[in-house]
PDB file of N, CA and C in Angstrom:
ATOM      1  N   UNK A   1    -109.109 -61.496  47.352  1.00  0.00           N
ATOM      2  CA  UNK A   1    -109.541 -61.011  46.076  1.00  0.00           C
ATOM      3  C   UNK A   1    -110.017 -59.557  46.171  1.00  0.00           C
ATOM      4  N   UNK A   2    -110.206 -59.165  47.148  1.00  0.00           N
ATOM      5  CA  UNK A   2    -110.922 -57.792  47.690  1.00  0.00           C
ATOM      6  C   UNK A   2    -110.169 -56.789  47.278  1.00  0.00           C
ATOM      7  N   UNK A   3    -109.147 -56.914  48.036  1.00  0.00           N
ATOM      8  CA  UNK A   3    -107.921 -55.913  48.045  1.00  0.00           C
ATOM      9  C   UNK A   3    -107.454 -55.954  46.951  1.00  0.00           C
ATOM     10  N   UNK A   4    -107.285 -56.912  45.814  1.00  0.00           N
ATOM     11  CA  UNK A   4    -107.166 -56.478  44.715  1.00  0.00           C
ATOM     12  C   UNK A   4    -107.999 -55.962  44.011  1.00  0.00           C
ATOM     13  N   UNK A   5    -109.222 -55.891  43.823  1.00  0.00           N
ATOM     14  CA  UNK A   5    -110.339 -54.820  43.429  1.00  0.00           C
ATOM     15  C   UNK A   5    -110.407 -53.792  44.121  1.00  0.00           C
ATOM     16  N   UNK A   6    -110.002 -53.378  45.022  1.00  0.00           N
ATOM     17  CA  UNK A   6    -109.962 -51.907  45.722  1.00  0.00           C
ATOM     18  C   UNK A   6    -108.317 -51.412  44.521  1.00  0.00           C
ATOM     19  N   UNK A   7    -107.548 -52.148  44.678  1.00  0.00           N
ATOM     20  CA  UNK A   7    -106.111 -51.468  44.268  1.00  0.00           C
ATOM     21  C   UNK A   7    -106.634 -50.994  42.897  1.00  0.00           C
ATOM     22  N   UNK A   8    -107.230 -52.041  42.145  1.00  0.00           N
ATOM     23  CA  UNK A   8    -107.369 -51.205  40.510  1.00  0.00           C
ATOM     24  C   UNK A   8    -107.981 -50.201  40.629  1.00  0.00           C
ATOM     25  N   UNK A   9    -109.423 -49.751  41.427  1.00  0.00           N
ATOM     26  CA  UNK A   9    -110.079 -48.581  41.470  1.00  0.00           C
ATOM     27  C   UNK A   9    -109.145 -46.986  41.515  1.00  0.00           C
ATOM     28  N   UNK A  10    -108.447 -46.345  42.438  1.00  0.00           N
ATOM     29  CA  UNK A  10    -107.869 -45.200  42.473  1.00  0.00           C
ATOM     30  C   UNK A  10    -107.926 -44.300  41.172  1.00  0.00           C
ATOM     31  N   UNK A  11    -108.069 -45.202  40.075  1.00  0.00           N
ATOM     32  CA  UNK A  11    -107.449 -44.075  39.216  1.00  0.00           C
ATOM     33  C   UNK A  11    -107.709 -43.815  37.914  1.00  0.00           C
ATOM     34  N   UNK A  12    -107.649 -44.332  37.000  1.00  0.00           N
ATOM     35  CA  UNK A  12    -108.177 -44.551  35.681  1.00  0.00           C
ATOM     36  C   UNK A  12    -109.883 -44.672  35.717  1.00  0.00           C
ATOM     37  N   UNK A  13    -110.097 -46.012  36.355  1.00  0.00           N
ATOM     38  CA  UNK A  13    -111.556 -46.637  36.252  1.00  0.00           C
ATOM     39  C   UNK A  13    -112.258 -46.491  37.310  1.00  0.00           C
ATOM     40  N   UNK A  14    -112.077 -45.404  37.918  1.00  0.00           N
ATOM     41  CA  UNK A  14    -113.225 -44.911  39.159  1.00  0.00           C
ATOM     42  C   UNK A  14    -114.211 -44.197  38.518  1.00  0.00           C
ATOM     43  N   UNK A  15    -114.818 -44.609  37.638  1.00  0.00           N
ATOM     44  CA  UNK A  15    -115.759 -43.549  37.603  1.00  0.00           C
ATOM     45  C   UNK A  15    -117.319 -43.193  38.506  1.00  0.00           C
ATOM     46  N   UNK A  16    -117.390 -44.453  38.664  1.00  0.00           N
ATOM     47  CA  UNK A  16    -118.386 -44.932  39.955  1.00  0.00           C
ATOM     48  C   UNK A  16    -118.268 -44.729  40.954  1.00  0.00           C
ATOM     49  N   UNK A  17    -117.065 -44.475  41.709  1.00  0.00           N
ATOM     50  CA  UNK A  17    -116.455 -44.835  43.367  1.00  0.00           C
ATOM     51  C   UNK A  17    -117.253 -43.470  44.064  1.00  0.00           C
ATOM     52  N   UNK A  18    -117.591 -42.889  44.710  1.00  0.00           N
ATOM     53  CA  UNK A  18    -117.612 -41.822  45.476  1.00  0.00           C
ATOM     54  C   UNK A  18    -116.414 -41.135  45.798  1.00  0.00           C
ATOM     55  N   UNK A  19    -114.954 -41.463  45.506  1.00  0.00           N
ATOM     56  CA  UNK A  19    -113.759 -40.694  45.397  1.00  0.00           C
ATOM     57  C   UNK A  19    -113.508 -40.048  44.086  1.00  0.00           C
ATOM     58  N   UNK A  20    -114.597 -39.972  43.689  1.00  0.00           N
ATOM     59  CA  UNK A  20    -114.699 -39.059  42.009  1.00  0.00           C
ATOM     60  C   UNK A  20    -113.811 -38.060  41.870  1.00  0.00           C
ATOM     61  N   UNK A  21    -114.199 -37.163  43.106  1.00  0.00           N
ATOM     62  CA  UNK A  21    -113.689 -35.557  43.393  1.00  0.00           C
ATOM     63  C   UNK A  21    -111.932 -35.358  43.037  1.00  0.00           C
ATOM     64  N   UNK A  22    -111.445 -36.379  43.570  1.00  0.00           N
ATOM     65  CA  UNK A  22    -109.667 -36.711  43.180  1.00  0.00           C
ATOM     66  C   UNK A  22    -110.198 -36.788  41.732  1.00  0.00           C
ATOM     67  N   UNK A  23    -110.330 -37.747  40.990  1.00  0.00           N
ATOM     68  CA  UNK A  23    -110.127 -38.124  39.972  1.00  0.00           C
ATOM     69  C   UNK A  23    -110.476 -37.035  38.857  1.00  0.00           C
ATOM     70  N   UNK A  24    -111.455 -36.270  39.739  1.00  0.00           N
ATOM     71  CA  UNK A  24    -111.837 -35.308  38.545  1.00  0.00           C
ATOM     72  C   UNK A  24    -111.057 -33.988  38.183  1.00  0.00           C
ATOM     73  N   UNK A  25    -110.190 -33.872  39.651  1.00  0.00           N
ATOM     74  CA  UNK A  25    -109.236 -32.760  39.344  1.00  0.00           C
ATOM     75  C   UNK A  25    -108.079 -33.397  38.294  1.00  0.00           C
ATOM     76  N   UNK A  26    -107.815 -34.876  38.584  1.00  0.00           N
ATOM     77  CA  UNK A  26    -106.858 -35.234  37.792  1.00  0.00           C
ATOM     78  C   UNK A  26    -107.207 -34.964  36.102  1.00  0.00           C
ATOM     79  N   UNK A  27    -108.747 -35.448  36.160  1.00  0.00           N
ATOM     80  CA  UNK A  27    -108.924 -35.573  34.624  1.00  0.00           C
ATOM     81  C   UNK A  27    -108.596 -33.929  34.121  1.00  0.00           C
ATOM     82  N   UNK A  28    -109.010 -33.112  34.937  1.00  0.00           N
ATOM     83  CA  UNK A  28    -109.209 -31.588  34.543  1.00  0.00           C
ATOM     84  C   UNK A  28    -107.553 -31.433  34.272  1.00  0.00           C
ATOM     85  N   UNK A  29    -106.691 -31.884  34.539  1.00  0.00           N
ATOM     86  CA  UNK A  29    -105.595 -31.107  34.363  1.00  0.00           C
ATOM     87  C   UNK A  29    -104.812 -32.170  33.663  1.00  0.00           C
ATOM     88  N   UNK A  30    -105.569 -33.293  32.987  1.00  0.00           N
ATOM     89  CA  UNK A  30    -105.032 -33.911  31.528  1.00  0.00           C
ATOM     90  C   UNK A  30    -105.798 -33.418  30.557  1.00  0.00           C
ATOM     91  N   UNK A  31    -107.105 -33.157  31.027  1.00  0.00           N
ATOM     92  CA  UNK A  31    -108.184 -32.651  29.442  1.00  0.00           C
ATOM     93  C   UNK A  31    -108.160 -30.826  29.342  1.00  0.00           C
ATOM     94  N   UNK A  32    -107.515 -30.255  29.978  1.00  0.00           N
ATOM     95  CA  UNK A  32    -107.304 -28.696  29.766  1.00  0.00           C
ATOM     96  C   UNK A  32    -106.450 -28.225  28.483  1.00  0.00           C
ATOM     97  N   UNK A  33    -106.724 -27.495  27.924  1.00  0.00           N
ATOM     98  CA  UNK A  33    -105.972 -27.443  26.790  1.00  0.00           C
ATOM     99  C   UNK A  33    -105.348 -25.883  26.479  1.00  0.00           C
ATOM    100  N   UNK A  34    -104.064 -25.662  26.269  1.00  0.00           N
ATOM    101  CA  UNK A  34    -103.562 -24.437  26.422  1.00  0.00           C
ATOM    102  C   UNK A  34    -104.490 -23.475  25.581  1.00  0.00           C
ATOM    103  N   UNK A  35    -104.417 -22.072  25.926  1.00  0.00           N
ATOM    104  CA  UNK A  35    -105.427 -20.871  25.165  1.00  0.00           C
ATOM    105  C   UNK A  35    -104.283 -20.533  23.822  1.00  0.00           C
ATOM    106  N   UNK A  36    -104.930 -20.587  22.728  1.00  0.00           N
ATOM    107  CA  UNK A  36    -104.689 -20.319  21.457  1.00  0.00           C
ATOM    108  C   UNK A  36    -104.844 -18.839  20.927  1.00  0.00           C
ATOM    109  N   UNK A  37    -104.041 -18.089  20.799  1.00  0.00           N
ATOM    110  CA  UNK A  37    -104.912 -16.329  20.755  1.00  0.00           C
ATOM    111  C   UNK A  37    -104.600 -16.489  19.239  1.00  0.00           C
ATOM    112  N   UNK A  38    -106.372 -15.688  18.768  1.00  0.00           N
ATOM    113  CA  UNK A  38    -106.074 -15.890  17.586  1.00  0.00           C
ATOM    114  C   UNK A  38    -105.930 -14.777  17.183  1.00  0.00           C
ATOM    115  N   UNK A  39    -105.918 -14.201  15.541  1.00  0.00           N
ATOM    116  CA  UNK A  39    -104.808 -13.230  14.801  1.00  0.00           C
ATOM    117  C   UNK A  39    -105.284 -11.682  15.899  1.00  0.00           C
ATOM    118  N   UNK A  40    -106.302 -11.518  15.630  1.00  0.00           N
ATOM    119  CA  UNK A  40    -106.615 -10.478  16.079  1.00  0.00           C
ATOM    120  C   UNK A  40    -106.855 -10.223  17.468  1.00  0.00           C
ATOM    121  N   UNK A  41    -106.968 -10.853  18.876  1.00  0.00           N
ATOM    122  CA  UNK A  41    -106.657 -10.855  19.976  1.00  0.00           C
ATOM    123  C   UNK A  41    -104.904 -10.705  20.115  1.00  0.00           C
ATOM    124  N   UNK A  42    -104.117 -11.141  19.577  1.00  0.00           N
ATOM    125  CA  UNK A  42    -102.548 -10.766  19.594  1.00  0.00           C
ATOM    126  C   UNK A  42    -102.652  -9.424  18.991  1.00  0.00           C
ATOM    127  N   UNK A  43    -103.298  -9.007  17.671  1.00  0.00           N
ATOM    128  CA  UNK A  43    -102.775  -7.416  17.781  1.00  0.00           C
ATOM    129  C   UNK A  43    -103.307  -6.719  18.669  1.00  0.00           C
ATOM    130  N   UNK A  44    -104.690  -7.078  19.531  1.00  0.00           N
ATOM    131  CA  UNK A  44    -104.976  -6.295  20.333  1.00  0.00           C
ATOM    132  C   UNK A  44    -104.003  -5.599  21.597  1.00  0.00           C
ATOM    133  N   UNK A  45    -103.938  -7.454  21.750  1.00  0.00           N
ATOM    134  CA  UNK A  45    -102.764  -7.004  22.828  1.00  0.00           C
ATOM    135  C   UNK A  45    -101.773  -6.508  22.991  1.00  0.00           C
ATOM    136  N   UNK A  46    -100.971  -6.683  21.357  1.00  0.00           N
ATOM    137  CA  UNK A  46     -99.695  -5.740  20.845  1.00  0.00           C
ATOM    138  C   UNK A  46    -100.301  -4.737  21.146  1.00  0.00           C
ATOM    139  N   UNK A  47    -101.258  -4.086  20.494  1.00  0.00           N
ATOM    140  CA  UNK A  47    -101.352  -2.413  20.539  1.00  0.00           C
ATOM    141  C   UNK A  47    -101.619  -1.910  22.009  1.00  0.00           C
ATOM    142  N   UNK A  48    -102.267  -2.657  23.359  1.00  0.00           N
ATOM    143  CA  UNK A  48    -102.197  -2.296  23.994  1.00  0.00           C
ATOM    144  C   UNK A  48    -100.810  -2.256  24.596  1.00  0.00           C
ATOM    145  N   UNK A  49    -100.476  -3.153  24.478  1.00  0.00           N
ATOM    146  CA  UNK A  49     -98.628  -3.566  24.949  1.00  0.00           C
ATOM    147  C   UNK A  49     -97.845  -2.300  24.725  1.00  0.00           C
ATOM    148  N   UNK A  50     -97.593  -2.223  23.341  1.00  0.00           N
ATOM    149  CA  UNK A  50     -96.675  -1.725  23.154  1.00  0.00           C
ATOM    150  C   UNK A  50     -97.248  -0.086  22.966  1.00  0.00           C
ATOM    151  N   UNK A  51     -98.163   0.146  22.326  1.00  0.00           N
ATOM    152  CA  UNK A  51     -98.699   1.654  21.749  1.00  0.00           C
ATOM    153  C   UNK A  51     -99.134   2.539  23.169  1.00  0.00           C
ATOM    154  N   UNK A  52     -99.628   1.735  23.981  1.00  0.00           N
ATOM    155  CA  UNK A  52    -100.002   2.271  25.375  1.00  0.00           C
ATOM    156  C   UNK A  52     -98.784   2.052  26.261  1.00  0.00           C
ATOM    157  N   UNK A  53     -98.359   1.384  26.450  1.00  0.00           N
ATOM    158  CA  UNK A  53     -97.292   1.253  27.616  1.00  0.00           C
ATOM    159  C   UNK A  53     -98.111   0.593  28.567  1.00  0.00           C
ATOM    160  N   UNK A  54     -98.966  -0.356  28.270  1.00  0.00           N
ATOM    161  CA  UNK A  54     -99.487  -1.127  29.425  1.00  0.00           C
ATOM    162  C   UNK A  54     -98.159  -2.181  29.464  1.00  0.00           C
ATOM    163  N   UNK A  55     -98.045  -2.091  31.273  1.00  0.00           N
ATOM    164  CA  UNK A  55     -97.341  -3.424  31.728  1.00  0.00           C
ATOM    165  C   UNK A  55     -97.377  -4.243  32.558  1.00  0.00           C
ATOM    166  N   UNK A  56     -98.457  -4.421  33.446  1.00  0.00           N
ATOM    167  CA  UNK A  56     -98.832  -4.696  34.400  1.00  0.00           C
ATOM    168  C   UNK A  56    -100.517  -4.428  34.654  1.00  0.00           C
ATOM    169  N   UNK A  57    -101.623  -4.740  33.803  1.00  0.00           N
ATOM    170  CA  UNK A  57    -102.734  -4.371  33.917  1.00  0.00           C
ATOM    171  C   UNK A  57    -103.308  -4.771  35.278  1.00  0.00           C
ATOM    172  N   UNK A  58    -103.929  -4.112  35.681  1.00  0.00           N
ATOM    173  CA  UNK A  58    -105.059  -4.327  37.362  1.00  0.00           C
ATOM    174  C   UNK A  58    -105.738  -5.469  37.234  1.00  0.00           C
ATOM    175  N   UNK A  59    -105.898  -5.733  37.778  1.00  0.00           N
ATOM    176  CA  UNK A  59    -107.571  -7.264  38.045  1.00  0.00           C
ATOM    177  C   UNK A  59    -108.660  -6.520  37.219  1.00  0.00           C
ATOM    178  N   UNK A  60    -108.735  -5.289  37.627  1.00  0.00           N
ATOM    179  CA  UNK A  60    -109.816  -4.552  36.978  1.00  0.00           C
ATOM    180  C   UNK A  60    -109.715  -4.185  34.911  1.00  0.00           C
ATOM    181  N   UNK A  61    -108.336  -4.044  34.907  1.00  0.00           N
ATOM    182  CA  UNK A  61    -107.737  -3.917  33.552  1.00  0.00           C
ATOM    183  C   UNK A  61    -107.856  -5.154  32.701  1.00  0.00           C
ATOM    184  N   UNK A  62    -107.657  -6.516  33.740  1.00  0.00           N
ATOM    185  CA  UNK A  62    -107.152  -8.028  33.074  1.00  0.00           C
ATOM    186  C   UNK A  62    -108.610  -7.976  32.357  1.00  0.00           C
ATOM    187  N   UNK A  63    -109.555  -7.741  33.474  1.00  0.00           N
ATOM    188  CA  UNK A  63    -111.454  -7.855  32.961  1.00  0.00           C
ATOM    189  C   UNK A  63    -111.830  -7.571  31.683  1.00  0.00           C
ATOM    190  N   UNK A  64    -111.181  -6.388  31.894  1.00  0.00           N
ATOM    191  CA  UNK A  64    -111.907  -5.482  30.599  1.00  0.00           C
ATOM    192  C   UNK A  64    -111.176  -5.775  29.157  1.00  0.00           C
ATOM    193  N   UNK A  65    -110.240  -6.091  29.465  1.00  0.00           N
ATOM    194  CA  UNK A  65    -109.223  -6.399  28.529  1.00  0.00           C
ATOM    195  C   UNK A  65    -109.374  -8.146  27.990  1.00  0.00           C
ATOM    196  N   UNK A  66    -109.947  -8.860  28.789  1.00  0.00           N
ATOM    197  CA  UNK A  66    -110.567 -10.469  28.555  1.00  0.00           C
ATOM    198  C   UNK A  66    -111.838 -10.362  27.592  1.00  0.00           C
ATOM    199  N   UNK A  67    -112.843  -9.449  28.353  1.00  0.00           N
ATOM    200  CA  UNK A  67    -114.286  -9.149  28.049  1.00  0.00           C
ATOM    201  C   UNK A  67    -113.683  -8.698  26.445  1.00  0.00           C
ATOM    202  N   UNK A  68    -113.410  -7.605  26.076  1.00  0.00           N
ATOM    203  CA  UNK A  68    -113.189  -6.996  24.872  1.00  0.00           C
ATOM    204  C   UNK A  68    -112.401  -8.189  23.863  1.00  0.00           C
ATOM    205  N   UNK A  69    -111.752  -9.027  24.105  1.00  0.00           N
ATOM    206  CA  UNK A  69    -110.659  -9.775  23.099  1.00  0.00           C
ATOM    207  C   UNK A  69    -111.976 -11.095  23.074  1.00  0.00           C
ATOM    208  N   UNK A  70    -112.769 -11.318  24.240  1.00  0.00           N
ATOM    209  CA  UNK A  70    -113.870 -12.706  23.971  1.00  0.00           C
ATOM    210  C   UNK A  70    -114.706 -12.586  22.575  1.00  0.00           C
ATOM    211  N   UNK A  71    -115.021 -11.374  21.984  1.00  0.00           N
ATOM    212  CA  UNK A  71    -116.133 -11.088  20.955  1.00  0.00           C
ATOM    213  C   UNK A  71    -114.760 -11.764  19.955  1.00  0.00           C
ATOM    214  N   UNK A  72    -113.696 -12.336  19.797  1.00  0.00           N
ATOM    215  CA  UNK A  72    -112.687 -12.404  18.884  1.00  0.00           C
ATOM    216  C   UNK A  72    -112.365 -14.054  19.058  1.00  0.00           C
ATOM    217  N   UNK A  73    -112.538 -14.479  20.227  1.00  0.00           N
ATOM    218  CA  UNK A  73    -112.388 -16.181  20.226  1.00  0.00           C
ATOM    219  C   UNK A  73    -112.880 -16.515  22.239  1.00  0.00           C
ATOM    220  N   UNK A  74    -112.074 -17.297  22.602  1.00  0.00           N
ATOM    221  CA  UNK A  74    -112.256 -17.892  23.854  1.00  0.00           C
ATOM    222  C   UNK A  74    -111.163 -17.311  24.821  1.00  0.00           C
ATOM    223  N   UNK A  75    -111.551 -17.052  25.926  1.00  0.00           N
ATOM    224  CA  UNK A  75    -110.127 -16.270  26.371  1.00  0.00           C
ATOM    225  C   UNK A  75    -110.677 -16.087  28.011  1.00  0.00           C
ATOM    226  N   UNK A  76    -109.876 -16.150  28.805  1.00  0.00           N
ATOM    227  CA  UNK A  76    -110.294 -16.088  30.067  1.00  0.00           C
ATOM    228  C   UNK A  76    -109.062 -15.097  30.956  1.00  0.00           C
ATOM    229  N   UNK A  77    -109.370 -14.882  32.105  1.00  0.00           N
ATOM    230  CA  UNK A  77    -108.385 -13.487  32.423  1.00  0.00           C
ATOM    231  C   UNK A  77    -106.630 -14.045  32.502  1.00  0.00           C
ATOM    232  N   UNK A  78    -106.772 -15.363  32.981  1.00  0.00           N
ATOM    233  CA  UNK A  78    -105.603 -15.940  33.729  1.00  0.00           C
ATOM    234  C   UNK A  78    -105.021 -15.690  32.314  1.00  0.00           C
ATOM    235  N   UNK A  79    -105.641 -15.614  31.230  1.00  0.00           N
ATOM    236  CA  UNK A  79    -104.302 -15.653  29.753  1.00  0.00           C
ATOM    237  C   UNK A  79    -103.968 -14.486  29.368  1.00  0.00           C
ATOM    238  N   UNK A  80    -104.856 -13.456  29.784  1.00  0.00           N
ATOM    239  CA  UNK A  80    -104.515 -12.009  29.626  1.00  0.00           C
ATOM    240  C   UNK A  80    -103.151 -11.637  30.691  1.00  0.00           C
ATOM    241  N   UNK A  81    -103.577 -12.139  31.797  1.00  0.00           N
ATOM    242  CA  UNK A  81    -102.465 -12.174  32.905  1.00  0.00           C
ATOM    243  C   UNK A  81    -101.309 -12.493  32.594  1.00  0.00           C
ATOM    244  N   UNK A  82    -101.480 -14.001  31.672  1.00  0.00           N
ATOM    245  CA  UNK A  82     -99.982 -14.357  31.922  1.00  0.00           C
ATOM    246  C   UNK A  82     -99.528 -13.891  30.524  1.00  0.00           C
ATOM    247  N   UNK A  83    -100.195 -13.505  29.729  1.00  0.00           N
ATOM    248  CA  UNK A  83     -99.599 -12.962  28.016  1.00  0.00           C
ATOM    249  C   UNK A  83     -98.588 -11.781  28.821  1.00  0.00           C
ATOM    250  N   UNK A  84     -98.968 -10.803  29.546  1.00  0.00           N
ATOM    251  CA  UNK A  84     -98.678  -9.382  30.676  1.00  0.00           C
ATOM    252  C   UNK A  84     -97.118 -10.056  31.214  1.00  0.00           C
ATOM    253  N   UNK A  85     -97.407 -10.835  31.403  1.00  0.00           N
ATOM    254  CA  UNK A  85     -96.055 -12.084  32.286  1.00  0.00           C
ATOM    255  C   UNK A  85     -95.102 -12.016  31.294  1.00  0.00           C
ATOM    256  N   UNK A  86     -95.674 -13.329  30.457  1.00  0.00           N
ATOM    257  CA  UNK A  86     -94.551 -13.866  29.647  1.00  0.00           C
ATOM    258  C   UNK A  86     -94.117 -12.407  28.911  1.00  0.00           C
ATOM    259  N   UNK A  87     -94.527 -10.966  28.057  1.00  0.00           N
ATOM    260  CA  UNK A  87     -93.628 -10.143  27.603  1.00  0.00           C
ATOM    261  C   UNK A  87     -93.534  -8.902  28.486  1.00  0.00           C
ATOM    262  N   UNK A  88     -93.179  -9.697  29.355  1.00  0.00           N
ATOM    263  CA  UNK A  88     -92.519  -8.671  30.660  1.00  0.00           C
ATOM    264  C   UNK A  88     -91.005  -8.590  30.492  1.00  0.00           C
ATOM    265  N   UNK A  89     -90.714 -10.699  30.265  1.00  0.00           N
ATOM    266  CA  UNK A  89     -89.759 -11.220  30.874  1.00  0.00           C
ATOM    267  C   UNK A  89     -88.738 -10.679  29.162  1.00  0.00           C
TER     268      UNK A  89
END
C-alpha cells in the first residue's frame, strides 16, 4: 500500500512533501503569464526602435529602458530584450 502512496505524491498533490522545490519550478512555469505591453510602452518602444535606430540595446540600455516603460504598466528587462529580438527578425 506504501508504494502506492509514494507514486501519487510527485506531482500535483505534493504540497507537503519536502520535494516542494521540483514542484515549485513546475508550478512557476504553468502559473507565469506572458507580458502584455500596453498602448503606450509599444509607442515607446516604436519611437525608440525606429526614430533612434536602436537595435540591439546593452544590459545597461535594456535597464533604463524597463525602468522608464514600468511608470506605464509591469515590465521586466527579459521583455525589453526579447521585444529588441522578435523586431530584429
Amino acid at each position: 500500500m506504501e508504494p502506492q502512496h509514494q507514486h501519487q505524491q510527485p506531482h500535483p498533490n505534493d504540497d507537503n512533501t519536502s520535494g516542494g522545490s521540483g514542484k515549485g519550478s513546475f508550478l512557476c512555469r504553468q502559473s507565469s503569464t506572458r507580458w502584455t505591453p500596453t498602448t503606450d510602452q509599444i509607442r515607446i518602444l516604436k519611437d525608440l526602435y525606429y526614430n533612434n535606430g536602436v537595435r540591439s540595446p546593452s544590459a545597461d540600455q535594456i535597464q533604463r529602458i524597463s525602468a522608464r516603460l514600468r511608470q506605464y504598466g509591469k515590465i521586466e528587462g527579459k521583455n525589453v530584450f526579447y521585444w529588441f529580438q522578435n523586431h530584429k527578425a
